[in-house]
C-alpha atoms as a PDB file:
ATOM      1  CA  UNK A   1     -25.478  30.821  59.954  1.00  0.00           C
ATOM      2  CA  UNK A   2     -22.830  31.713  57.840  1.00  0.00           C
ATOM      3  CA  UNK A   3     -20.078  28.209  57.220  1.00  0.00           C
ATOM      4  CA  UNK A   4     -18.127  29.730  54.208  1.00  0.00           C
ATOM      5  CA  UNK A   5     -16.497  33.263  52.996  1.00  0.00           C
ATOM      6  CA  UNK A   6     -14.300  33.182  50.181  1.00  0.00           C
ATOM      7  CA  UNK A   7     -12.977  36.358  49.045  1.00  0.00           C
ATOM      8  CA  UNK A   8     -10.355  36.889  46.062  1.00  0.00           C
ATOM      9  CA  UNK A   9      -9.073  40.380  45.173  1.00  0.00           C
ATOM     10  CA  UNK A  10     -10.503  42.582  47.825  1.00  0.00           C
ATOM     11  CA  UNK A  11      -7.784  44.752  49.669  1.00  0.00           C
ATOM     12  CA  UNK A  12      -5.149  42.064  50.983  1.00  0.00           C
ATOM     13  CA  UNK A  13      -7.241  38.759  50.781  1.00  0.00           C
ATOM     14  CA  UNK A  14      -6.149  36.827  47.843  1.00  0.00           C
ATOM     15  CA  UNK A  15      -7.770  33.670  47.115  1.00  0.00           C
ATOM     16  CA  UNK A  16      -9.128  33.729  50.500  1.00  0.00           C
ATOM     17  CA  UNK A  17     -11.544  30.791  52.344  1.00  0.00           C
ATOM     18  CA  UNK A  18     -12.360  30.921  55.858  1.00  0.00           C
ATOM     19  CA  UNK A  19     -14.645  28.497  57.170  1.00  0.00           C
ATOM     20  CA  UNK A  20     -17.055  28.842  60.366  1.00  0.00           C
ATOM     21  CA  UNK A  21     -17.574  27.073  63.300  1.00  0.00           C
ATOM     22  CA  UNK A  22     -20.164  27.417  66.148  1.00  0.00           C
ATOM     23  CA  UNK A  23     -17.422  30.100  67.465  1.00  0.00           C
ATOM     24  CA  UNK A  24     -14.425  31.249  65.735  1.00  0.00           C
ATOM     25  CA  UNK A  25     -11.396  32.996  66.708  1.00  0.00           C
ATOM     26  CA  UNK A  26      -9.685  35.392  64.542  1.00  0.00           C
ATOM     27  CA  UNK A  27      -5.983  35.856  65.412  1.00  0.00           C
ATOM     28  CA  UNK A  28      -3.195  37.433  63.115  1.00  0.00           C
ATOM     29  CA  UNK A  29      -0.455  39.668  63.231  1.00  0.00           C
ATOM     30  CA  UNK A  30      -0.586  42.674  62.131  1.00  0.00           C
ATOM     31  CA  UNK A  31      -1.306  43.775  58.602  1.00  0.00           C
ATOM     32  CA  UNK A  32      -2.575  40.314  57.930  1.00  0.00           C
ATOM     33  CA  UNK A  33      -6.303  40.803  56.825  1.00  0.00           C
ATOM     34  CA  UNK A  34      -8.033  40.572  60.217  1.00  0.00           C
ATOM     35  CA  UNK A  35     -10.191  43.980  59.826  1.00  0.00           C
ATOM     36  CA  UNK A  36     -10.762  43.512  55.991  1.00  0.00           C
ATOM     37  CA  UNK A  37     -12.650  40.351  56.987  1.00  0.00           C
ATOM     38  CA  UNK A  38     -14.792  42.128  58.924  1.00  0.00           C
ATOM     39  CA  UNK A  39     -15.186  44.590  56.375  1.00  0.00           C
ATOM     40  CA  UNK A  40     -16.353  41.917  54.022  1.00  0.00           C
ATOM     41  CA  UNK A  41     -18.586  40.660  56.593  1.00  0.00           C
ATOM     42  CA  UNK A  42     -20.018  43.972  56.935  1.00  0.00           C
ATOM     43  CA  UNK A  43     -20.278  44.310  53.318  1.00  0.00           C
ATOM     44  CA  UNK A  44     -22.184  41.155  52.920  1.00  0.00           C
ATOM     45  CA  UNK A  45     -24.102  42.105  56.277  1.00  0.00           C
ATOM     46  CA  UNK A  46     -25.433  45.344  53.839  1.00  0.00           C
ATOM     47  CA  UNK A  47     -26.149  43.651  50.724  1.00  0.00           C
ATOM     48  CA  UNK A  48     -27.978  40.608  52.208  1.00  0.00           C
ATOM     49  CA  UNK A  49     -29.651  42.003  54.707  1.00  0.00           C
ATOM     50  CA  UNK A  50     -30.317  45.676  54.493  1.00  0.00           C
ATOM     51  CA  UNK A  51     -30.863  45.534  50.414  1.00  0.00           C
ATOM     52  CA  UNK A  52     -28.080  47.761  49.929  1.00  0.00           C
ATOM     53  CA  UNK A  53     -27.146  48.614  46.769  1.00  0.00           C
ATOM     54  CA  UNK A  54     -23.726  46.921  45.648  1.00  0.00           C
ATOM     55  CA  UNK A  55     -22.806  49.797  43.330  1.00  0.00           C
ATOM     56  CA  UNK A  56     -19.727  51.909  44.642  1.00  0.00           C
ATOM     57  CA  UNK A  57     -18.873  49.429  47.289  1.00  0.00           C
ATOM     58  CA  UNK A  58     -16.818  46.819  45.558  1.00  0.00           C
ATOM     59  CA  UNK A  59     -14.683  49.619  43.435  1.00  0.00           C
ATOM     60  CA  UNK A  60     -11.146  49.542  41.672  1.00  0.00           C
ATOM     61  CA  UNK A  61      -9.464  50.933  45.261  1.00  0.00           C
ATOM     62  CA  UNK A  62      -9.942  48.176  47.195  1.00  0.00           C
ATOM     63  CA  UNK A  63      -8.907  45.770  44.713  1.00  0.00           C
ATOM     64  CA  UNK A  64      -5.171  43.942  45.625  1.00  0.00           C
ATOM     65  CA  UNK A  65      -3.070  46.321  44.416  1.00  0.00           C
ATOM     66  CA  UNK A  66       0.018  43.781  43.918  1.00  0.00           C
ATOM     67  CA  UNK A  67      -2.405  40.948  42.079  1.00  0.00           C
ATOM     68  CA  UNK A  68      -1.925  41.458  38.184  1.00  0.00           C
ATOM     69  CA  UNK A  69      -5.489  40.495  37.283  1.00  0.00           C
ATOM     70  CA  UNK A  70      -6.615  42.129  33.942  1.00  0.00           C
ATOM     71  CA  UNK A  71      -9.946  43.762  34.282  1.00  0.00           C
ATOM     72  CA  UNK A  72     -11.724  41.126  32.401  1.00  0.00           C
ATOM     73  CA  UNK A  73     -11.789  38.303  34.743  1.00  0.00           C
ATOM     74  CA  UNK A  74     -12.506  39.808  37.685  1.00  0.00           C
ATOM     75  CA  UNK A  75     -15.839  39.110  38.361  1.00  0.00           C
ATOM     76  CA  UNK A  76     -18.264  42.283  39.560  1.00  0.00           C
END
């Protein structure tokens, strides 16, 4: 079962940790990330579990567009 997700420069999450319980309720207004979580999640659900390839998935468009984060540090 998954506990953890941290996600940092992905679309609107930003330093982002979210930590799982037995069941977990996602509220938000809107515009707040809700959806791109579950984006992630699906992301991770193709990587881990279907062996999908990570190439094209994590590109430069879905990086936070207002985070100032030269290319060299972000981790790929």
């Amino acid at each position: 079962m998954l506990q953890r997700l941290y996600v940092d420069n992905y679309r609107c999450l930003v330093n982002f940790e979210c930590t799982f319980g037995p069941a977990q309720l996602i509220l938000g207004p809107n515009g707040a990330g809700k959806s791109t979580v579950f984006d992630v999640l699906d992301l991770l659900r193709d990587f881990c579990i279907d062996g999908a390839a990570p190439d094209g998935r994590f590109v430069g468009a879905s990086r936070t567009r207002w985070q100032d984060v030269p290319r060299a540090n972000i981790r790929t």
